[in-house]
N, C-alpha and C. Protein backbone atom coordinates (compact mmCIF):
# COMPACT_ATOMS: atom_id res chain seq x y z
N UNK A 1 -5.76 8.67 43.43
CA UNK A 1 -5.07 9.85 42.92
C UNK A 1 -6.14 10.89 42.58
N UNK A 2 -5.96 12.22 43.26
CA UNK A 2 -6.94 13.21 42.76
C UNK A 2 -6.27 14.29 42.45
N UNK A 3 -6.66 14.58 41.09
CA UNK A 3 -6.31 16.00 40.07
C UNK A 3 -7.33 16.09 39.38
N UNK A 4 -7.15 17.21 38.64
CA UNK A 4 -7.75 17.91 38.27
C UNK A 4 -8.16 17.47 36.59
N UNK A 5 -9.38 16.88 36.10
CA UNK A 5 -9.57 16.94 35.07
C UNK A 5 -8.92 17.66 33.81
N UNK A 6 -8.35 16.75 33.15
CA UNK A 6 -7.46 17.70 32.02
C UNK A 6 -8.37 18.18 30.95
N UNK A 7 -7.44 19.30 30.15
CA UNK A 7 -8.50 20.56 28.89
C UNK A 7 -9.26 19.46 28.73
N UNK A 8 -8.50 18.45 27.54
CA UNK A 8 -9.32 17.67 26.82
C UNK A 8 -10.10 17.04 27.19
N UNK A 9 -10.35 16.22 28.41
CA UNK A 9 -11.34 15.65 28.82
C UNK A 9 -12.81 16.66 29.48
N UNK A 10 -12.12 17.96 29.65
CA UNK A 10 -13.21 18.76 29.95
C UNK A 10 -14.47 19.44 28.59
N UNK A 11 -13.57 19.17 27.81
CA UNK A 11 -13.42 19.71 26.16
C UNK A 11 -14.43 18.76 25.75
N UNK A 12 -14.11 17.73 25.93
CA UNK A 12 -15.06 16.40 25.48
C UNK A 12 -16.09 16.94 26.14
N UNK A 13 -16.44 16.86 27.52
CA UNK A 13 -17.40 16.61 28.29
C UNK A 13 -18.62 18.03 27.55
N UNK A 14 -17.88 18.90 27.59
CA UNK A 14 -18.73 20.16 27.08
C UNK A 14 -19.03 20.25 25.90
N UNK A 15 -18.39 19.28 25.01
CA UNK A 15 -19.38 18.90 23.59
C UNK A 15 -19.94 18.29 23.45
N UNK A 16 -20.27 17.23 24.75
CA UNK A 16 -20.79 15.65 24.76
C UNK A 16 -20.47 15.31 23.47
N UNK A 17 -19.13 14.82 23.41
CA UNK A 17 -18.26 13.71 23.04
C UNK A 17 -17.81 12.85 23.75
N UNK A 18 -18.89 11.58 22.83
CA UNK A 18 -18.43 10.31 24.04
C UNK A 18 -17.32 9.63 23.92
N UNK A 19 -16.79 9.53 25.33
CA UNK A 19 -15.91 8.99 25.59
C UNK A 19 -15.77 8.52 26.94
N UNK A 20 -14.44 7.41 27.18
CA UNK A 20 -14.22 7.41 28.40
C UNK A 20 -12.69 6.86 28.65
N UNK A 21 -12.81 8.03 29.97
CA UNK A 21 -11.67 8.16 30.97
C UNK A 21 -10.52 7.07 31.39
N UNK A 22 -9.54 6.88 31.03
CA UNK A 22 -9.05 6.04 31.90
C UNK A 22 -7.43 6.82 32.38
N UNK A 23 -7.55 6.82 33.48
CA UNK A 23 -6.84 7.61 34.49
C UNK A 23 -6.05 6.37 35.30
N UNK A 24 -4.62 6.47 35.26
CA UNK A 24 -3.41 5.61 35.27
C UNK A 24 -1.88 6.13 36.39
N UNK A 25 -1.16 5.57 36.61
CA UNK A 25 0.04 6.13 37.47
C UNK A 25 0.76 7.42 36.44
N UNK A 26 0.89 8.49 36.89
CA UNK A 26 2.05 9.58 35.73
C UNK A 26 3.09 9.60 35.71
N UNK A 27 3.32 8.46 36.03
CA UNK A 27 5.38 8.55 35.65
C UNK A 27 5.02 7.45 34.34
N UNK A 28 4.02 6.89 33.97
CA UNK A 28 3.82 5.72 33.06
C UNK A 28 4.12 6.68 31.29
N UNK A 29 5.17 6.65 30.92
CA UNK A 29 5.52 7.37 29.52
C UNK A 29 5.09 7.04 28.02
N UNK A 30 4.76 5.57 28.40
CA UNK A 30 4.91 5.12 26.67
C UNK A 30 3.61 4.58 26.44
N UNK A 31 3.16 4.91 25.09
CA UNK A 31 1.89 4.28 24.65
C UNK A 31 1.94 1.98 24.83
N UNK A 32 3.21 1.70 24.46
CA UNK A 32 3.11 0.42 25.02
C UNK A 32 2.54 0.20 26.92
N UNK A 33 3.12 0.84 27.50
CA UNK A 33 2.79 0.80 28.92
C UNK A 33 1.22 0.98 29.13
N UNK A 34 0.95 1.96 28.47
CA UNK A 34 -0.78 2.25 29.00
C UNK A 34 -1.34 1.45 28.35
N UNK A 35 -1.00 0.84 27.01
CA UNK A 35 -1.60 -0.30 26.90
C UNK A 35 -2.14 -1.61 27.97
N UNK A 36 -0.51 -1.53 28.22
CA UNK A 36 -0.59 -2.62 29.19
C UNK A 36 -1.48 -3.22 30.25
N UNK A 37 -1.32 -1.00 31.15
CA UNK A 37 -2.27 -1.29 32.49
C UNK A 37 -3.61 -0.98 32.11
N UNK A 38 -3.79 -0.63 30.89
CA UNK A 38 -5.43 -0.41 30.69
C UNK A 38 -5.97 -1.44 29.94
N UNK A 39 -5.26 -2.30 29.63
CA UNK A 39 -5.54 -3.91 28.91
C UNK A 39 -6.38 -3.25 27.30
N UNK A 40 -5.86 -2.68 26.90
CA UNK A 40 -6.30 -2.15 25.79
C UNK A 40 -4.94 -2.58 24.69
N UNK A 41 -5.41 -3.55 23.62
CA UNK A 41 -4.77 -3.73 22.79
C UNK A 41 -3.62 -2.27 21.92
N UNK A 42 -2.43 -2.78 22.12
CA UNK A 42 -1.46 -2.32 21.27
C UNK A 42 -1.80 -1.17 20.12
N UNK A 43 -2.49 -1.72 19.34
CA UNK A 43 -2.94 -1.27 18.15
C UNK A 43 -3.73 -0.35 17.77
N UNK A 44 -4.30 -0.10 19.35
CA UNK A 44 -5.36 0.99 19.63
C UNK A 44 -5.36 2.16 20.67
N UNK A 45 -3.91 1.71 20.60
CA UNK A 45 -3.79 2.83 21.82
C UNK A 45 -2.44 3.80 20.60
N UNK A 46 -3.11 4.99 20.87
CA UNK A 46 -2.15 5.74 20.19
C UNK A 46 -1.52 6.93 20.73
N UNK A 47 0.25 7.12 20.13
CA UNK A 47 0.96 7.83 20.81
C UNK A 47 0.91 8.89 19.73
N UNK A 48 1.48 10.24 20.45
CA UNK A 48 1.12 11.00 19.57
C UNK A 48 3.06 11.69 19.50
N UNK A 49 3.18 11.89 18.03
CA UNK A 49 4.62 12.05 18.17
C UNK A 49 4.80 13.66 17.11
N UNK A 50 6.00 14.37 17.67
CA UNK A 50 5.94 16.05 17.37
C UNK A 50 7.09 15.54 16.22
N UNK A 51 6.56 15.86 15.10
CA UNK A 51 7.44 15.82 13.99
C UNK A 51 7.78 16.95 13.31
N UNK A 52 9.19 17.44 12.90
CA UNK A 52 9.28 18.60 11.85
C UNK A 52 9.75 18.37 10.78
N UNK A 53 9.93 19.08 9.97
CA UNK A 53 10.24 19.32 8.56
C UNK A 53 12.14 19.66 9.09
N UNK A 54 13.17 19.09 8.37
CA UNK A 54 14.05 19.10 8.31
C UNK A 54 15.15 19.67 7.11
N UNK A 55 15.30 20.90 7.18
CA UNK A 55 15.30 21.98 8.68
C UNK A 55 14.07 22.48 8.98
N UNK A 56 13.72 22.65 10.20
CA UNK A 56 12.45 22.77 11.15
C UNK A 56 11.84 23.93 10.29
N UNK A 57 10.52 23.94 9.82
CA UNK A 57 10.01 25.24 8.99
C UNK A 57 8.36 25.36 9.71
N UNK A 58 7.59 26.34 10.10
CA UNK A 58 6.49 25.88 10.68
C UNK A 58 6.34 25.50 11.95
N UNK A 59 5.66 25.37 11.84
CA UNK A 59 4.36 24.43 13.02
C UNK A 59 4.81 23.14 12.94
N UNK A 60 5.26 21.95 13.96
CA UNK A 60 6.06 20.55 13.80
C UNK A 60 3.95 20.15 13.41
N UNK A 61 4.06 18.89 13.28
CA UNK A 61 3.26 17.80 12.80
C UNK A 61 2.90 17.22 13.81
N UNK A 62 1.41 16.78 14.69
CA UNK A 62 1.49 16.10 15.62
C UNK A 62 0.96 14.91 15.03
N UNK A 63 1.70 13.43 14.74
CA UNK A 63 1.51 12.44 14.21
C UNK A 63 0.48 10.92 15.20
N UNK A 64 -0.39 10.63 14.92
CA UNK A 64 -0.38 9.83 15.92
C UNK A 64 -0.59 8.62 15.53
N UNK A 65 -0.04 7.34 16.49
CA UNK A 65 0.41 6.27 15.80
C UNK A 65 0.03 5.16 16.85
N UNK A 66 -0.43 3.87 15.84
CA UNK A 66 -0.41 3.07 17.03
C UNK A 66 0.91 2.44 18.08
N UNK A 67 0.68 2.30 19.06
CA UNK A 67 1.62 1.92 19.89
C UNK A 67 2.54 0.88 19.38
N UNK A 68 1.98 0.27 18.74
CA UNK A 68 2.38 -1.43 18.29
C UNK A 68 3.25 -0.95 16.76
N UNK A 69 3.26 0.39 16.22
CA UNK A 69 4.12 0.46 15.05
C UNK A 69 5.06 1.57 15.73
N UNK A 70 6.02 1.65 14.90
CA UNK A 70 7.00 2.97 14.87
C UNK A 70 7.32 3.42 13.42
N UNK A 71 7.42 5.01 13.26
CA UNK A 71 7.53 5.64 12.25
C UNK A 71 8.39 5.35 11.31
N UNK A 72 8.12 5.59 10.37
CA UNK A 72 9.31 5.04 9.56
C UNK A 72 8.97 6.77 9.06
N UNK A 73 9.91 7.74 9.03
CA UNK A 73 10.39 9.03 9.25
C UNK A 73 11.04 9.03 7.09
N UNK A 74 11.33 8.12 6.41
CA UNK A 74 11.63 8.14 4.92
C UNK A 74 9.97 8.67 4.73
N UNK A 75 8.96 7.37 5.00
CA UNK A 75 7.76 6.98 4.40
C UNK A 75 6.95 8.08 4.95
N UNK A 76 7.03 8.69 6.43
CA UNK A 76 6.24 9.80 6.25
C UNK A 76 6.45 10.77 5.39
N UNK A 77 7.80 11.23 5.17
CA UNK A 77 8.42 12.41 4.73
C UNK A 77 7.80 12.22 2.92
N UNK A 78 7.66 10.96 2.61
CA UNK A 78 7.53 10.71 0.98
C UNK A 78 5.60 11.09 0.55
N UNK A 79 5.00 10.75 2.31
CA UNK A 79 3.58 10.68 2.21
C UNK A 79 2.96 12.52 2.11
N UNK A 80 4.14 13.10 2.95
CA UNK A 80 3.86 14.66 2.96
C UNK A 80 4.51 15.05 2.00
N UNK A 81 4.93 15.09 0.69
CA UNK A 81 5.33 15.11 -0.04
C UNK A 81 6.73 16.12 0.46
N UNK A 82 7.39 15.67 1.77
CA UNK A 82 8.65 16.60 1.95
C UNK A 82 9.83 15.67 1.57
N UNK A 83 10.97 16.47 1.56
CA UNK A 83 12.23 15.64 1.52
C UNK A 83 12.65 14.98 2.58
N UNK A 84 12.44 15.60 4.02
CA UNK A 84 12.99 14.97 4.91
C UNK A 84 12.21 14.99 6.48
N UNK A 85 11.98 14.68 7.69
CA UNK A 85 10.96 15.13 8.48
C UNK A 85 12.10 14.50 9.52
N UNK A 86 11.87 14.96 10.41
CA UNK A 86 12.53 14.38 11.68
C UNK A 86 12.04 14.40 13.20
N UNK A 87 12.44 13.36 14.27
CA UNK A 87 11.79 13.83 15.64
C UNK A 87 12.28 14.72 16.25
N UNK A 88 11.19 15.46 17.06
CA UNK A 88 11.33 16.03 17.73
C UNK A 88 12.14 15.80 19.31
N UNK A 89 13.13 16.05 19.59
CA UNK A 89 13.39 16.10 20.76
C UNK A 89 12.58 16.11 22.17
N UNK A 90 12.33 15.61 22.88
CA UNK A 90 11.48 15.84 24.02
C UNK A 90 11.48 17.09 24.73
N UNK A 91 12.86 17.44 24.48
CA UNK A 91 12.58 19.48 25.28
C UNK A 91 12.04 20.36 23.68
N UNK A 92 12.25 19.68 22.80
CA UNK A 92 11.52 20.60 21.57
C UNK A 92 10.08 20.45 21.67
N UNK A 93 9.93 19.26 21.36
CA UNK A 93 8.50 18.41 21.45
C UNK A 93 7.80 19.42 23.00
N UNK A 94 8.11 19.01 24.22
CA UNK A 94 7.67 20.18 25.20
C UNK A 94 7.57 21.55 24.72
N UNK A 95 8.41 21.97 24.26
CA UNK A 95 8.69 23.35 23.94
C UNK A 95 7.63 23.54 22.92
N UNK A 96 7.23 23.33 21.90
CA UNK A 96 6.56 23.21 20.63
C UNK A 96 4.67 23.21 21.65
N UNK A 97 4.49 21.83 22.27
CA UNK A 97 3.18 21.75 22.57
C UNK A 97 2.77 22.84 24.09
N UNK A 98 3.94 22.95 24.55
CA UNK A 98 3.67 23.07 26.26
C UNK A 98 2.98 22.02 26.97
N UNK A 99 3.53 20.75 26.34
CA UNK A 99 2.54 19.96 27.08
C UNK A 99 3.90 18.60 27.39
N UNK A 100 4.07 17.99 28.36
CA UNK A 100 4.75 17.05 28.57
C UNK A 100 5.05 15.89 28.03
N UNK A 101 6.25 15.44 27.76
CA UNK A 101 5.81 14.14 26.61
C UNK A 101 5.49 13.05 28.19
N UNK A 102 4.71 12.37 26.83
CA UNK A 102 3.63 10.95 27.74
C UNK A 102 2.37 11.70 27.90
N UNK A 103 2.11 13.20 27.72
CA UNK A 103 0.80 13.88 27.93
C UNK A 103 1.08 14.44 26.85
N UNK A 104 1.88 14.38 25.69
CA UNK A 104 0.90 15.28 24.17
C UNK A 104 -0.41 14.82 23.41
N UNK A 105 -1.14 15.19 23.15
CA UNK A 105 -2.39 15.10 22.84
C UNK A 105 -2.50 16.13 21.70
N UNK A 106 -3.03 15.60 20.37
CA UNK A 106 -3.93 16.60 19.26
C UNK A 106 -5.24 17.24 20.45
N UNK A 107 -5.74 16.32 20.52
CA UNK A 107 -7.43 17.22 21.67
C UNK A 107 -6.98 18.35 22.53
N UNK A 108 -5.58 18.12 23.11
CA UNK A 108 -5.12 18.89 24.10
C UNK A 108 -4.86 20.78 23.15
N UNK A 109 -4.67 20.23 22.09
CA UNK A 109 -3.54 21.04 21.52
C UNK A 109 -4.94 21.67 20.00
N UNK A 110 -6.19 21.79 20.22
CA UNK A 110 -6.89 22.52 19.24
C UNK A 110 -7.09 23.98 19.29
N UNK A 111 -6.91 24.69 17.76
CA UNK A 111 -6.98 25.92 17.87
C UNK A 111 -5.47 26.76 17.94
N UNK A 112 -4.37 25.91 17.90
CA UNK A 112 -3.43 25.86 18.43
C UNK A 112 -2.28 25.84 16.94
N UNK A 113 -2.99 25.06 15.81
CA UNK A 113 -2.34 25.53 14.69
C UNK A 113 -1.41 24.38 13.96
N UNK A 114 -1.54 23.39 15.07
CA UNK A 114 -0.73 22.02 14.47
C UNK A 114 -1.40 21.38 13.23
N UNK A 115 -0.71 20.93 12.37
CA UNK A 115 -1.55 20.34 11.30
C UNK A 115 -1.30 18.75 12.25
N UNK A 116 -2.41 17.78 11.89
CA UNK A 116 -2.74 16.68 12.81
C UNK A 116 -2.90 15.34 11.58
N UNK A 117 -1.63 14.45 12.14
CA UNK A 117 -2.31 13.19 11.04
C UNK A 117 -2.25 12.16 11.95
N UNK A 118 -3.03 11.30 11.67
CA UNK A 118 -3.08 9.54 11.65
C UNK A 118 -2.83 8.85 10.97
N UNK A 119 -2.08 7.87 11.42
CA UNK A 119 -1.69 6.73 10.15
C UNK A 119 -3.02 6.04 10.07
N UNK A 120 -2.45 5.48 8.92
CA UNK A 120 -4.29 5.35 8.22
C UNK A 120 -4.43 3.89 8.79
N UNK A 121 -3.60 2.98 9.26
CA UNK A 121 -4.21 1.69 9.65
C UNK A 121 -4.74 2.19 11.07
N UNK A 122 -4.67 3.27 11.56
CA UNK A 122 -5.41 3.46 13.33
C UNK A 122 -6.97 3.61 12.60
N UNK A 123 -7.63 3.60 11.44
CA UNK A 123 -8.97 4.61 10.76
C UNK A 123 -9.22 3.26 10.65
N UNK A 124 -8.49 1.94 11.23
CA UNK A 124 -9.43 0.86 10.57
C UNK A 124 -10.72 0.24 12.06
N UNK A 125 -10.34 1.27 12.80
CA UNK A 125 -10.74 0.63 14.30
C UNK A 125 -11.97 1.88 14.53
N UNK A 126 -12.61 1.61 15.21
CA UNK A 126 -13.62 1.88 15.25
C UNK A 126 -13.53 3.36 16.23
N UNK A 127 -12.78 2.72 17.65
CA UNK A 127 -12.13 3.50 18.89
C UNK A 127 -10.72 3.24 19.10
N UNK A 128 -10.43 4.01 19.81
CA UNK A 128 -8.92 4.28 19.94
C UNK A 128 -8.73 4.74 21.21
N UNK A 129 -7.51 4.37 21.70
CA UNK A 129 -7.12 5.40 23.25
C UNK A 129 -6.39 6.01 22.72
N UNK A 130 -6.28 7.65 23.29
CA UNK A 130 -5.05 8.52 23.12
C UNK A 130 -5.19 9.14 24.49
N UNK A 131 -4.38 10.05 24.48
CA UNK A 131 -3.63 10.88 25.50
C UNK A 131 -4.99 11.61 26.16
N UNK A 132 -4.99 12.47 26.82
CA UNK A 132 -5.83 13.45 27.51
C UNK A 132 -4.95 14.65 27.57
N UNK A 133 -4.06 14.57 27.28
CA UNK A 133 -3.04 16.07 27.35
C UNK A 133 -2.17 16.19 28.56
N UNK A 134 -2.29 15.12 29.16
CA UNK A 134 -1.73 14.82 30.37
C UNK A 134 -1.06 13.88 30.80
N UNK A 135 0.02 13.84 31.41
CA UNK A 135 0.16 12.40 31.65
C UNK A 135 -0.60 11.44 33.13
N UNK A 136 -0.91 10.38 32.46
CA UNK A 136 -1.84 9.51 33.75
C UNK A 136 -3.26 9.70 33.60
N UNK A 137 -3.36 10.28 32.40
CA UNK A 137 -4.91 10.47 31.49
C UNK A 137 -5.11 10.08 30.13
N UNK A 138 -6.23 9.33 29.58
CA UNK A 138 -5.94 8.92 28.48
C UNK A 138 -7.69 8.73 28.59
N UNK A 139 -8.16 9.05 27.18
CA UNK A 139 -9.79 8.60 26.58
C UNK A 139 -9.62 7.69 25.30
N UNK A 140 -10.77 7.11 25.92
CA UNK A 140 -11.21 6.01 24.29
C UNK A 140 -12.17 6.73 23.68
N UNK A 141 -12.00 7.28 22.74
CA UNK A 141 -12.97 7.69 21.79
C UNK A 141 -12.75 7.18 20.03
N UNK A 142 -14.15 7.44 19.90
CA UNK A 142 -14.49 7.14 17.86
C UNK A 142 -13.04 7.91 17.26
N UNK A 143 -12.93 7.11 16.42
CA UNK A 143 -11.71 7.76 15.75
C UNK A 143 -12.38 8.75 14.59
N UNK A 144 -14.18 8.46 14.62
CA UNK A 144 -14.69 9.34 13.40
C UNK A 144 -14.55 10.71 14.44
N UNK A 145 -14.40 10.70 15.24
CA UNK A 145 -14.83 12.29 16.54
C UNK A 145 -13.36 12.64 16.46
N UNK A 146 -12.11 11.82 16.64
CA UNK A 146 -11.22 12.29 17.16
C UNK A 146 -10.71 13.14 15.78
N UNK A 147 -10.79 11.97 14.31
CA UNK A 147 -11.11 13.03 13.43
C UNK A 147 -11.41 14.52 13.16
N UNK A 148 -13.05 14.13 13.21
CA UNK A 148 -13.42 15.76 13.34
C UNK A 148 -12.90 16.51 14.25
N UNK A 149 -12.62 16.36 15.29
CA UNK A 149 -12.53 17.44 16.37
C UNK A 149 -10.99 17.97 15.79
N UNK A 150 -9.87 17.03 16.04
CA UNK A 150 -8.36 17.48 15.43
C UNK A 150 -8.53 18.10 13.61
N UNK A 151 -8.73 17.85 13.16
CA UNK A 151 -8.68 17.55 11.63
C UNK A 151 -7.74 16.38 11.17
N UNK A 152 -7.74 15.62 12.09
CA UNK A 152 -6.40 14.75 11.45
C UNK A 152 -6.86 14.15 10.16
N UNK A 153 -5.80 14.03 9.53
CA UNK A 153 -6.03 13.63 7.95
C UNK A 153 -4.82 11.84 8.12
N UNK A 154 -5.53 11.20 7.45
CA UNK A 154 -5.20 10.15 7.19
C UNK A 154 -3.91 9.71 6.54
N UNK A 155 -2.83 9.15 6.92
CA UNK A 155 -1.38 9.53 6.46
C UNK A 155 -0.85 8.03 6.09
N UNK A 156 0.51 7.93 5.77
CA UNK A 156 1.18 6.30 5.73
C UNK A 156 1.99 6.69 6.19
N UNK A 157 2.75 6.25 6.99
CA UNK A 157 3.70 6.85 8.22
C UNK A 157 4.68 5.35 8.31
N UNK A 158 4.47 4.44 7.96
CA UNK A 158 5.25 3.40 7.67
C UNK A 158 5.06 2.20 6.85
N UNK A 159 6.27 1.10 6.45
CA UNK A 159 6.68 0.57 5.49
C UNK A 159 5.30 -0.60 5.59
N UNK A 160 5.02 -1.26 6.52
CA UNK A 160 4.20 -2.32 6.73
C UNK A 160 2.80 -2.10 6.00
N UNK A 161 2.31 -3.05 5.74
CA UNK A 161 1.08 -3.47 5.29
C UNK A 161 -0.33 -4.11 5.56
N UNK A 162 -1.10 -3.62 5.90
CA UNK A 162 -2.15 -3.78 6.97
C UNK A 162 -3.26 -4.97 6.54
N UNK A 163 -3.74 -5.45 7.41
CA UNK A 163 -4.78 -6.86 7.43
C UNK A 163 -5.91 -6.25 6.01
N UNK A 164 -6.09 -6.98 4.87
CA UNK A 164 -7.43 -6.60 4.09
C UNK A 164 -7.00 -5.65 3.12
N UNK A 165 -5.97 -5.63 3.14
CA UNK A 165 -5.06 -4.90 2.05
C UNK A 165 -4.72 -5.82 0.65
């Protein structure tokens, strides 16, 4: 398959931020799936999900999560100190990033005005896969880089309780 290097991976390359590439089929949608074909544990591969404030106020939230959990949408809403937060629709979620779901990406999307969190059990891993802004693109990078570069701030995004706790 040949295309065209996506922002973020070009983005990386021109800050030398290390990372690396792994480039996959693009009809493949879900952070469980790229797990799969990139044999990269569950837990470290993270999806990135367009959340708003309910009723929608702002800029939605680009949340990112490991594959292996799902949001619990009470516990974020209690962690941002809002009343209520909700998903985004996939033509909102498009609409909101300009970017395709299975290809939203924080890296894709800097400068751009999203406030950016991680659930805080993804900060226990060293590296992480996320998106490339594309779909059928995805980098492993330091979660201390993916950090800095997004601003993502460290969140609780669900009910569960993590290893060393």
């Amino acid at each position: 398959m040949v295309s065209q290097k996506p922002l973020a991976v070009r983005m990386l390359e021109q800050r030398k931020v290390p990372h690396q590439v792994f480039e996959f089929d693009d009809r493949i949608r879900s952070a469980q799936e790229v797990a799969h074909v990139t044999g990269v544990p569950q837990e470290r591969v993270l999806k990135t999900l367009v959340v708003e404030q309910d009723p929608p106020r702002g800029k939605p939230f680009l949340v990112m999560m490991p594959a292996s959990l799902e949001v619990d949408l009470k516990v974020l809403a209690a962690s941002l100190g809002l009343k209520k937060v909700r998903m985004a629709g996939h033509r909102d979620a498009e609409r909101h990033t300009g970017l395709k779901v299975g290809g939203i990406s924080a890296l894709a999307l800097l400068g751009k005005g999203f406030p950016v969190l991680i659930e805080e059990s993804a900060t226990l891993f060293d590296e992480v896969l996320v998106s490339a802004g594309q779909r059928g693109w995805d980098v492993r990078i330091a979660v201390s880089a993916l950090a800095d570069l997004t601003g993502a701030q460290p969140i609780r995004a669900v009910q569960a309780t993590y290893p060393g706790r």
